[in-house]
Protein backbone atom coordinates (compact mmCIF):
# COMPACT_ATOMS: atom_id res chain seq x y z
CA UNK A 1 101.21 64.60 85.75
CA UNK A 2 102.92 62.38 88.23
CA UNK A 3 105.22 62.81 91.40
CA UNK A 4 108.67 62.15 90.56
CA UNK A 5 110.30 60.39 92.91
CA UNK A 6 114.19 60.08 93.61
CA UNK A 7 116.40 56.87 95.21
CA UNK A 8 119.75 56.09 96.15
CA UNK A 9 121.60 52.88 94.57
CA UNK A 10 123.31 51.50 97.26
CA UNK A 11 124.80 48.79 94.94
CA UNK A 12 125.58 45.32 96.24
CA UNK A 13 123.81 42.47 95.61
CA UNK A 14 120.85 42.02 95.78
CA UNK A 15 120.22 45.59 94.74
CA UNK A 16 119.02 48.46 97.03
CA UNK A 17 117.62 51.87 96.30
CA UNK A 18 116.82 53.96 99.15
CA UNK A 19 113.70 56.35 98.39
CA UNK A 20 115.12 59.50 98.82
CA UNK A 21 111.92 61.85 98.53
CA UNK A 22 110.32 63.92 95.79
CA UNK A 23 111.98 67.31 96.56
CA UNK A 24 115.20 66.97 94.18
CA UNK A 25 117.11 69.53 96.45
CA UNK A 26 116.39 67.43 99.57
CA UNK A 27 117.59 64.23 97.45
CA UNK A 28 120.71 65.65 96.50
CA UNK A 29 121.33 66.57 100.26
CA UNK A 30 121.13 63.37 101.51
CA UNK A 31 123.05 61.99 97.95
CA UNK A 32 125.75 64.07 98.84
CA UNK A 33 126.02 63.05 102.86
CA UNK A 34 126.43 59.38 101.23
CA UNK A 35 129.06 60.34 98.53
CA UNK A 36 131.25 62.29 101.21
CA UNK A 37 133.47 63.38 97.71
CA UNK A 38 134.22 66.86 96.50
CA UNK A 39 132.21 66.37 93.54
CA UNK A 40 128.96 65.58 95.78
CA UNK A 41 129.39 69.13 97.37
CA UNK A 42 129.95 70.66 94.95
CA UNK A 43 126.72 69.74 93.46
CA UNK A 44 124.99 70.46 96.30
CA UNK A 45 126.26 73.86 96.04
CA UNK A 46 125.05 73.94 92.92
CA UNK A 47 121.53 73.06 93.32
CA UNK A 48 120.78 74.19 97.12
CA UNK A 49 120.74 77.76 95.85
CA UNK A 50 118.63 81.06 96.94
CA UNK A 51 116.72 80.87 94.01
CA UNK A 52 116.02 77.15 94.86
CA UNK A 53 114.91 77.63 98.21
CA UNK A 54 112.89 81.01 97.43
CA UNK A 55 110.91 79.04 94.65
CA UNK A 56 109.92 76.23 96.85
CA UNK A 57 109.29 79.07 99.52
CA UNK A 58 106.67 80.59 96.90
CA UNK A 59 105.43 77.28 96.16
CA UNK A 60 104.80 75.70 99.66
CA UNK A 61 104.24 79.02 102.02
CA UNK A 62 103.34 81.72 99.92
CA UNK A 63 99.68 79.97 99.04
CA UNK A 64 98.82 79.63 102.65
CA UNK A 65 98.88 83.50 103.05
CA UNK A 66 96.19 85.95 101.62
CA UNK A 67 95.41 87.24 98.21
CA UNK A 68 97.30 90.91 99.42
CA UNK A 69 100.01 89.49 101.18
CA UNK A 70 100.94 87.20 98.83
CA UNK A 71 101.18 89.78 96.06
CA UNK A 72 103.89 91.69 98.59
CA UNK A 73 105.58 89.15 99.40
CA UNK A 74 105.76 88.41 95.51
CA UNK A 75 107.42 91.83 94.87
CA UNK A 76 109.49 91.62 97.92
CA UNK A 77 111.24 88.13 96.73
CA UNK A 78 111.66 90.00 93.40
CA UNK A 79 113.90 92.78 95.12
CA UNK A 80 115.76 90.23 97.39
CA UNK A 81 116.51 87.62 94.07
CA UNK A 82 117.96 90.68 92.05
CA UNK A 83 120.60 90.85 94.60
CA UNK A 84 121.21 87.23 96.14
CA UNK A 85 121.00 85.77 92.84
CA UNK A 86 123.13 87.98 90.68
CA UNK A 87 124.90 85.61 90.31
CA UNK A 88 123.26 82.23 91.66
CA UNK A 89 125.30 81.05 94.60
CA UNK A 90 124.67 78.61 97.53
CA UNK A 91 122.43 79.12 99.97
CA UNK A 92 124.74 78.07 102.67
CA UNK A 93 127.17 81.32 101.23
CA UNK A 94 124.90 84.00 102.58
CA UNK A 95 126.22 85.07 106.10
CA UNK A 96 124.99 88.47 108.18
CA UNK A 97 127.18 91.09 106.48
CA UNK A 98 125.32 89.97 103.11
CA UNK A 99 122.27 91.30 104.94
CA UNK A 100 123.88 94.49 105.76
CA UNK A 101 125.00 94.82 102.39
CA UNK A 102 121.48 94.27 101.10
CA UNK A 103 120.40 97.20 103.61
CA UNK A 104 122.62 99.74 102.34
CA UNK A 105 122.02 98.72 98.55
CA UNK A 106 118.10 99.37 99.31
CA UNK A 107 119.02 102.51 101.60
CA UNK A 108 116.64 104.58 98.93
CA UNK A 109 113.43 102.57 100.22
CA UNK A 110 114.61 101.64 103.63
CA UNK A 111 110.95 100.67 105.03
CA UNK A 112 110.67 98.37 101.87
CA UNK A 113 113.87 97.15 102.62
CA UNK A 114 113.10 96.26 106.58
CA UNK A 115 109.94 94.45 104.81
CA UNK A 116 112.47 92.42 102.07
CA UNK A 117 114.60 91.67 105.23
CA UNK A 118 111.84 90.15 107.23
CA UNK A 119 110.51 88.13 104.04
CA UNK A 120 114.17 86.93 104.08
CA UNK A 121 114.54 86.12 107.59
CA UNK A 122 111.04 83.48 107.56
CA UNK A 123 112.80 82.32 103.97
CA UNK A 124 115.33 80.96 105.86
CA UNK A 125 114.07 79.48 108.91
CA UNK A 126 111.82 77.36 106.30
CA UNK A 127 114.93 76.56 105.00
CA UNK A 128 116.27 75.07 107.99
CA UNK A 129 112.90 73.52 108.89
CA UNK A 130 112.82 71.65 105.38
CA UNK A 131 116.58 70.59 105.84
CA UNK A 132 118.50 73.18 103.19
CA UNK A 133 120.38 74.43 105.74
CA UNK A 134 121.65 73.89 109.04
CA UNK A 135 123.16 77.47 109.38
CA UNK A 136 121.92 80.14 112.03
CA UNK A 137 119.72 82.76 110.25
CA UNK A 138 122.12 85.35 109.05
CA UNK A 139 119.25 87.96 109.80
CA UNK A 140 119.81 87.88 113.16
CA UNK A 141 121.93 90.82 115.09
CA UNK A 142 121.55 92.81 111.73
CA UNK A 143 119.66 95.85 113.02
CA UNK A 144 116.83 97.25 110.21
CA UNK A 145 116.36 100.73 109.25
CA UNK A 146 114.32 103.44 111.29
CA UNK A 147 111.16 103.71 110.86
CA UNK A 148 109.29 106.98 111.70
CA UNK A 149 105.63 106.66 113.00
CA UNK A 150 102.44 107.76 111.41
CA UNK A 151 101.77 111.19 113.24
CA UNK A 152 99.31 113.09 111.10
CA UNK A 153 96.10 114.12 112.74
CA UNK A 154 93.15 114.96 110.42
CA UNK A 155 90.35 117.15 112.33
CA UNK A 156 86.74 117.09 112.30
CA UNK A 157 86.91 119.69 109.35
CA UNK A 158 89.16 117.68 107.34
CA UNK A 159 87.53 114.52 107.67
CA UNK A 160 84.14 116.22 107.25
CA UNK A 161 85.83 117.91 103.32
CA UNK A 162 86.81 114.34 102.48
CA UNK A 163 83.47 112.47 103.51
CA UNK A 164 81.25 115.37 101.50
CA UNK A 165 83.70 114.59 98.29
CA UNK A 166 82.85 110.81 98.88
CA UNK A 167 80.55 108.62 96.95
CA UNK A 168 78.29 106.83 98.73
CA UNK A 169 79.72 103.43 99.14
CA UNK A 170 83.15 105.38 100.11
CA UNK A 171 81.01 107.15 102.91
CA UNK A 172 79.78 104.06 104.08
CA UNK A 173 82.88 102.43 104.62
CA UNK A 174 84.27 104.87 106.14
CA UNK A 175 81.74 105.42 108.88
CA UNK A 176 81.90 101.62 109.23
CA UNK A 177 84.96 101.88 109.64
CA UNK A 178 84.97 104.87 111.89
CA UNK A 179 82.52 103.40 114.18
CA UNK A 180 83.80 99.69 114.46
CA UNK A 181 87.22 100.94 114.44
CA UNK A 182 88.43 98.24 111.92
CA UNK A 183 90.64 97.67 109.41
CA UNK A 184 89.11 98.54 105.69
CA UNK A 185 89.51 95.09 104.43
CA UNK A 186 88.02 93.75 107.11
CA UNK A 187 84.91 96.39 106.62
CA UNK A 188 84.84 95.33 103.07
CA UNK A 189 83.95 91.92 104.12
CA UNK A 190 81.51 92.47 106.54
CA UNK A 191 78.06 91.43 105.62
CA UNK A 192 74.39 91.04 106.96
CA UNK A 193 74.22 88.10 108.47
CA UNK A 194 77.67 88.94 110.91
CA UNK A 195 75.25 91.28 112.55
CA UNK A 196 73.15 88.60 115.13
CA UNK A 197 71.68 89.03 118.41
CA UNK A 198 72.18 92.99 118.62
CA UNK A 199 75.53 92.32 118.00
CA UNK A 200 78.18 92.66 114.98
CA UNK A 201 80.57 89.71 115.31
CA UNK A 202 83.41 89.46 112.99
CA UNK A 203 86.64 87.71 112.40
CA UNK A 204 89.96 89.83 111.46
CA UNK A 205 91.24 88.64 108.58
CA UNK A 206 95.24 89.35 110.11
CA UNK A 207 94.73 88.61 113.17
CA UNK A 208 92.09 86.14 113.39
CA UNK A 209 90.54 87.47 116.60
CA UNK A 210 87.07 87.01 116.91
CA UNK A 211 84.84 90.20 117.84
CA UNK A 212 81.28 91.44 118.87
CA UNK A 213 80.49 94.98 118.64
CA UNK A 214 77.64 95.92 120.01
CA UNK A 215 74.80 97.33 117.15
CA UNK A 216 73.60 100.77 119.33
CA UNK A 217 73.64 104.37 118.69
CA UNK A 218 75.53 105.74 115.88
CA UNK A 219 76.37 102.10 114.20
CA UNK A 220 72.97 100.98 114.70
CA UNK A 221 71.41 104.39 112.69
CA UNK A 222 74.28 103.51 110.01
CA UNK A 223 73.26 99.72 109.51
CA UNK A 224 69.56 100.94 109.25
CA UNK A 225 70.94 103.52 106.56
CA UNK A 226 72.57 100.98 104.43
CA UNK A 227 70.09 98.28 104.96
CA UNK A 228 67.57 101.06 103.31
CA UNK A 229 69.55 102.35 100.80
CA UNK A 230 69.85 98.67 99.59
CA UNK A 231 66.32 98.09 99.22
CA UNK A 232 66.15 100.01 96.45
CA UNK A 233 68.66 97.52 94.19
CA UNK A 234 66.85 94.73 92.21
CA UNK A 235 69.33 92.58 93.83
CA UNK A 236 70.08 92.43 97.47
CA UNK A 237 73.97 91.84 98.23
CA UNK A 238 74.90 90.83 101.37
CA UNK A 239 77.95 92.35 101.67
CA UNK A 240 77.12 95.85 104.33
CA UNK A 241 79.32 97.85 101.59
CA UNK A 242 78.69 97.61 97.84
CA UNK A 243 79.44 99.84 95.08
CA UNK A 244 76.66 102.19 93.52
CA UNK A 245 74.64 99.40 91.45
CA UNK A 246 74.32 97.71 94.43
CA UNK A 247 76.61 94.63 93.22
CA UNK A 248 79.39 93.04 95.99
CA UNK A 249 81.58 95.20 97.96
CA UNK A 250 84.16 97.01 95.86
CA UNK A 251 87.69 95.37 95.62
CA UNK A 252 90.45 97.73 97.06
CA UNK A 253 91.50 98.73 93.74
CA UNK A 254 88.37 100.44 93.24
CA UNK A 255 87.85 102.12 96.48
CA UNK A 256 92.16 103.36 95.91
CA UNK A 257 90.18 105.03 92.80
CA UNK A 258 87.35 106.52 95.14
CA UNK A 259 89.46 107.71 97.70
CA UNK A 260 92.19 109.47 94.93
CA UNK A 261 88.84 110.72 93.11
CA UNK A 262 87.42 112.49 96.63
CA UNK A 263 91.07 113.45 97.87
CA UNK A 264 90.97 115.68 95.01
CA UNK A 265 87.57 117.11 94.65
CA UNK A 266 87.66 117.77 98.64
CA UNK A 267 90.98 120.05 97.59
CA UNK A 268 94.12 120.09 99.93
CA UNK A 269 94.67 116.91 99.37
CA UNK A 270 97.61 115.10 97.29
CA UNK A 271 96.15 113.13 94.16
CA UNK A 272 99.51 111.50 94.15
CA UNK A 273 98.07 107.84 93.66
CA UNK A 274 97.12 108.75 89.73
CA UNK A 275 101.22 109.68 89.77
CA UNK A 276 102.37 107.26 91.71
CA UNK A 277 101.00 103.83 93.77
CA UNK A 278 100.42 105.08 97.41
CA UNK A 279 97.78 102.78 99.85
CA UNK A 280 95.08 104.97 100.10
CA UNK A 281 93.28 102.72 102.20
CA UNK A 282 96.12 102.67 105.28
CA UNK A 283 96.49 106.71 104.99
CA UNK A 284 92.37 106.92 105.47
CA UNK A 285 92.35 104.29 108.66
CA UNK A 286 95.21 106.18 109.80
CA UNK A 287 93.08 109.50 109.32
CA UNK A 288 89.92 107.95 110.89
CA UNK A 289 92.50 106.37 114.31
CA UNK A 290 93.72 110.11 114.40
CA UNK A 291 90.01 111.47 114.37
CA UNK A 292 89.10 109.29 116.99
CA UNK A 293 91.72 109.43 119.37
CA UNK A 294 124.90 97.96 94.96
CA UNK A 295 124.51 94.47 93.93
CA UNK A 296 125.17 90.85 95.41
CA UNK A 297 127.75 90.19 92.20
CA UNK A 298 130.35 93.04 93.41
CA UNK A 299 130.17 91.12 96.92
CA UNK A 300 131.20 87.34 95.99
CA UNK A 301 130.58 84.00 97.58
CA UNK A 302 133.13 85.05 100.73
């Protein structure tokens, strides 16, 4: 399938058209900034909407993030279109108290909502980078909800309950984890060959900072336990952490299903993700850091 491609006739004789781009609501920008009539903005109105900009936000920025990030942002967008396009409105329409309206209406999830906002607030300043808007980003001055720290500390015999309810891939991970002090989807990555020259070097996958850890004590009596316990597979992976046939590392939905399956056999623990979808994985790199140290239609277009 082709690019279409949209012009201007300028009329006049002989004839021009002025290539106006392949984005339609970028074309009908610049259409209406040559019409200068009513009509012309209120078209652009029309077709410069939320919606508009969100789905060319999901289109163009969205891809360039991760596979886990992407899939938050995707609910986030959801939460933020079911208010600031019910009903469809301009783009240009959405000023700072719309924000604080959107705060209060998500005051029953207010750390989801301080997420939604921040989604909203890099919407925009695509929007003004592509040209949809020229208006300040109503996000800023609006002040997001409180947000109370992590401040659970689990003790040796805690952590010791949940690592003997642990399958073995679960254990490994989370002394890799432990020891290098990473987060778990980096540890899910690591593999073999990042371990060179004595050292373990790795990449974070949010960050992007390049690290060497050095392969001694503790870490280096772990690598040599998974290295053995590997050798016993018909196939070697070289991912450090695979599952119990000794196939690739297990995705996070699987070690979510681990963790909830040791939570409860290592008792005092909350089996809560069967009930309802927790992260698992952030409340066990939070346990292993402790060890070691209304809606947009009732507001109008006004």
């Amino acid at each position: 399938m082709g690019v279409v491609h949209y012009y201007y006739d300028h009329g006049g004789k002989p004839r021009r058209e002025e290539p106006l781009g392949p984005d339609y609501g970028l074309a009908i920008q610049k259409w209406a900034d040559y019409e200068r009539s009513r009509y012309a903005k209120e078209k652009l109105a029309e077709v410069i909407t939320f919606r508009y900009v969100a789905d060319r936000y999901r289109a163009v920025v969205m891809p360039t993030k991760s596979p886990a990030t992407q899939a938050c942002n995707a609910r986030e967008l959801k939460q933020l279109l079911d208010f600031f396009d019910d009903p469809p409105g301009p783009l240009d329409a959405i000023a700072p108290m719309h924000v604080r309206k959107y705060l209060i209406h998500r005051s029953s999830s207010p750390v989801r909502a301080n997420r939604e906002k921040a989604l909203l607030s890099h919407l925009w300043n695509f929007a003004r980078d592509a040209d949809y808007t020229n208006l300040a980003n109503p996000c800023a001055g609006i002040k997001g909800n409180k947000e109370k720290a992590r401040d659970v500390y689990v003790d040796d015999a805690t952590y010791l309950a949940f690592w003997t309810a642990a399958d073995q891939p679960l254990r490994d991970a989370m002394d890799l984890a432990y020891l290098t002090g990473q987060r778990p989807a980096d540890v899910l990555r690591m593999q073999e060959t990042d371990v060179r020259d004595g050292s373990l070097e790795l990449t974070q996958a949010k960050t992007g900072a390049k690290l060497r850890i050095g392969v001694t004590g503790e870490l280096a009596d772990l690598l040599a336990r998974i290295s053995e316990r590997k050798r016993g597979y018909a196939v070697r992976a070289m991912r450090l952490i695979v599952d119990e046939d000794g196939g690739h590392s297990p995705q996070r939905s699987c070690v979510a299903v681990s963790i909830a399956c040791a939570r409860r056999q290592a008792g005092g623990f909350s089996s809560g993700i069967c009930a309802r979808k927790q992260r698992p994985t952030r409340r066990i790199r939070a346990a292993i850091s402790a060890r070691r140290s209304t809606n947009w239609a009732t507001h109008q277009w006004s």
